[in-house]
Protein backbone atom coordinates (compact mmCIF):
# COMPACT_ATOMS: atom_id res chain seq x y z
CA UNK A 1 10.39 -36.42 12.85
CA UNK A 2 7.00 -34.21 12.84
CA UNK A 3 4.70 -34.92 15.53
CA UNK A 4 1.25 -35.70 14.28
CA UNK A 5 -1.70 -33.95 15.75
CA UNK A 6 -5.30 -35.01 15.25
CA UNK A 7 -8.34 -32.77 15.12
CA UNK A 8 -12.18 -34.44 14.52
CA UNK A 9 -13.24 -30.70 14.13
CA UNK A 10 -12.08 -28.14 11.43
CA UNK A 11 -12.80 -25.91 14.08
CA UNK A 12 -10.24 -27.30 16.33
CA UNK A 13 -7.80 -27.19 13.78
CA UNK A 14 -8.13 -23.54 13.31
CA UNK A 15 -8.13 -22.74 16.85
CA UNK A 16 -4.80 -24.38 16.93
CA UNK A 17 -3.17 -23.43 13.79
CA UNK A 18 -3.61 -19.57 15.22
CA UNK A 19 -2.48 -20.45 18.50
CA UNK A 20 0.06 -22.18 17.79
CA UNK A 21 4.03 -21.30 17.42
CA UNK A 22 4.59 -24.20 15.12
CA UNK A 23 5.28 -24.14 12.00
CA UNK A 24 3.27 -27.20 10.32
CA UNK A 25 4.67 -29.00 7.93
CA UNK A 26 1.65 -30.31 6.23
CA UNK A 27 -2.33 -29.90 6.54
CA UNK A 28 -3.76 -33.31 5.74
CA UNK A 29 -7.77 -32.61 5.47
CA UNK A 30 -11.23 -34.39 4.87
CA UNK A 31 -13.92 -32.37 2.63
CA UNK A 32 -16.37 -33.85 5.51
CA UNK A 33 -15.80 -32.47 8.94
CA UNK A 34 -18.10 -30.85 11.61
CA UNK A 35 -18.48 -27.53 12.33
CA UNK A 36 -15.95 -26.02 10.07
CA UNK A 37 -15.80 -28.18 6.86
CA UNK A 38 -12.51 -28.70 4.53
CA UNK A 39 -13.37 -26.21 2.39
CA UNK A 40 -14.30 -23.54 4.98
CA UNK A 41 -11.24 -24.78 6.79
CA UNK A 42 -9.10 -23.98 3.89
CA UNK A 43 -10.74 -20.60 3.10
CA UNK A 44 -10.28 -19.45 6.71
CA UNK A 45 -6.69 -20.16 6.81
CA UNK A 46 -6.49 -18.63 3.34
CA UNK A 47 -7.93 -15.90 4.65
CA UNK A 48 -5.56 -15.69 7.83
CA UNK A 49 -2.62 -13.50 6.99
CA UNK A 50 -0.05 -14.80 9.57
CA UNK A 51 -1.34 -18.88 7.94
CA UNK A 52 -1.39 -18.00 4.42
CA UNK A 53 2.89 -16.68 4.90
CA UNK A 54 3.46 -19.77 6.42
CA UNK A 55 2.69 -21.46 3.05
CA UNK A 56 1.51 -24.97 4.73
CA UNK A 57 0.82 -27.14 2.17
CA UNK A 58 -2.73 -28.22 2.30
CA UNK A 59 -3.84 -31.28 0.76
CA UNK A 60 -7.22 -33.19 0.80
CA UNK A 61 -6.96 -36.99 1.92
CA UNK A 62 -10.85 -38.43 1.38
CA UNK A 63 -13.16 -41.33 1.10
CA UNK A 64 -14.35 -39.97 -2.39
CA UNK A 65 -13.84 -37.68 -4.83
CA UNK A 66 -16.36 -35.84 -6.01
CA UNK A 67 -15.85 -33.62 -9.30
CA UNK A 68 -17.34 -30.71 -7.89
CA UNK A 69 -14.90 -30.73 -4.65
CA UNK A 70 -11.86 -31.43 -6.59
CA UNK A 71 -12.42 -28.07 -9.36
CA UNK A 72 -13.47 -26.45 -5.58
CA UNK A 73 -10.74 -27.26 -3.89
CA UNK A 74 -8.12 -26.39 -6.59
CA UNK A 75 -10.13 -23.57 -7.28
CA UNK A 76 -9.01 -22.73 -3.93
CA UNK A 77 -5.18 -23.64 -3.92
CA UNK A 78 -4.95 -26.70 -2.79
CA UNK A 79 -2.01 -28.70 -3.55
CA UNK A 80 -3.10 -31.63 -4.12
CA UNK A 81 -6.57 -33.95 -3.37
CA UNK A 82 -6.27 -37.83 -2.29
CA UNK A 83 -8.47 -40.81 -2.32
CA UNK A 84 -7.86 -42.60 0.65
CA UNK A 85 -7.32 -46.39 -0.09
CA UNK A 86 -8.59 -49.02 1.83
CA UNK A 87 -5.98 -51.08 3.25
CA UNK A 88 -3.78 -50.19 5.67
CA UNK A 89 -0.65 -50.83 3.50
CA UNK A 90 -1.75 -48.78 0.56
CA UNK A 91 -2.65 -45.58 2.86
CA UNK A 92 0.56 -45.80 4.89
CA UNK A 93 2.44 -45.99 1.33
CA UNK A 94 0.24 -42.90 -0.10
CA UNK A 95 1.39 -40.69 3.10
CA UNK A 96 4.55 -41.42 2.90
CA UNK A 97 5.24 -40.92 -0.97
CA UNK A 98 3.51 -37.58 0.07
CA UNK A 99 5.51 -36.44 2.56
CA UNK A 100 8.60 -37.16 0.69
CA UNK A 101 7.60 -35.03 -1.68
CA UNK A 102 7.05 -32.12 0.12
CA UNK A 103 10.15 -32.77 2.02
CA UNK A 104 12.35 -32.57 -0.97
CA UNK A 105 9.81 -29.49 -2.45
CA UNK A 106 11.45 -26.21 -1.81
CA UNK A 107 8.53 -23.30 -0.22
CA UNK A 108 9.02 -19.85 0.43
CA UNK A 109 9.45 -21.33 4.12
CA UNK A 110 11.84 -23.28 4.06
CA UNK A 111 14.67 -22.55 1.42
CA UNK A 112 17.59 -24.02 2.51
C-alpha cells in the first residue's frame, strides 16, 4: 500500500519530489494550482533529469476539461487527463480503476 501525500501547491510538490528518496508511484494533478500550475508542474519535472528517469506517471484529475489543456497536456506527455466526477462513489471508483492500471502497466522502473 502507497502512502498518499497531499500538496495544495505545485510548488510544494516539486520541492518534495527532488527531495525526496521515494520513488512515486503516481502524480495525480489539477491544471489549477497556485504558484506552480499543472502544466508548469509537469514541465519542471520534465525538465528534471533525476524525475524524468523515474518515469512517474503523471496524470491530470480536474473539475473540467478544457480542449486547449487536454492537446497541452498531451502535448506534454501526460498519460492520461481525468474529469473528476461528482460523487464520492464515482471518484473513488475512477482512482482505483486507475491505479490498477498502472499497477499491472510495466515502466522502465519497474520491470519485474
Amino acid at each position: 500500500m502507497n502512502e498518499i501525500i497531499f500538496f495544495a501547491e505545485g510548488e510544494k510538490a516539486l520541492e518534495y519530489l527532488t527531495s525526496t528518496q521515494i520513488e512515486p508511484f503516481i502524480i495525480f494533478s489539477d491544471i489549477n494550482m497556485p504558484k506552480l500550475n499543472g502544466m508548469e508542474l509537469r514541465e519542471k519535472i520534465h525538465q528534471n533529469e533525476d524525475l524524468r528517469l523515474k518515469s512517474i506517471p503523471y496524470l491530470f484529475f480536474s473539475t473540467s476539461a478544457e480542449q486547449k489543456h487536454v492537446v497541452d497536456a498531451y502535448s506534454k506527455s501526460i498519460q492520461g487527463f481525468f474529469v473528476k466526477p461528482t460523487g464520492y462513489n464515482e471518484i473513488k471508483e475512477t482512482i482505483k480503476t486507475i491505479v490498477t492500471y498502472w499497477e499491472m502497466c510495466v515502466s522502465p522502473n519497474y520491470v519485474k
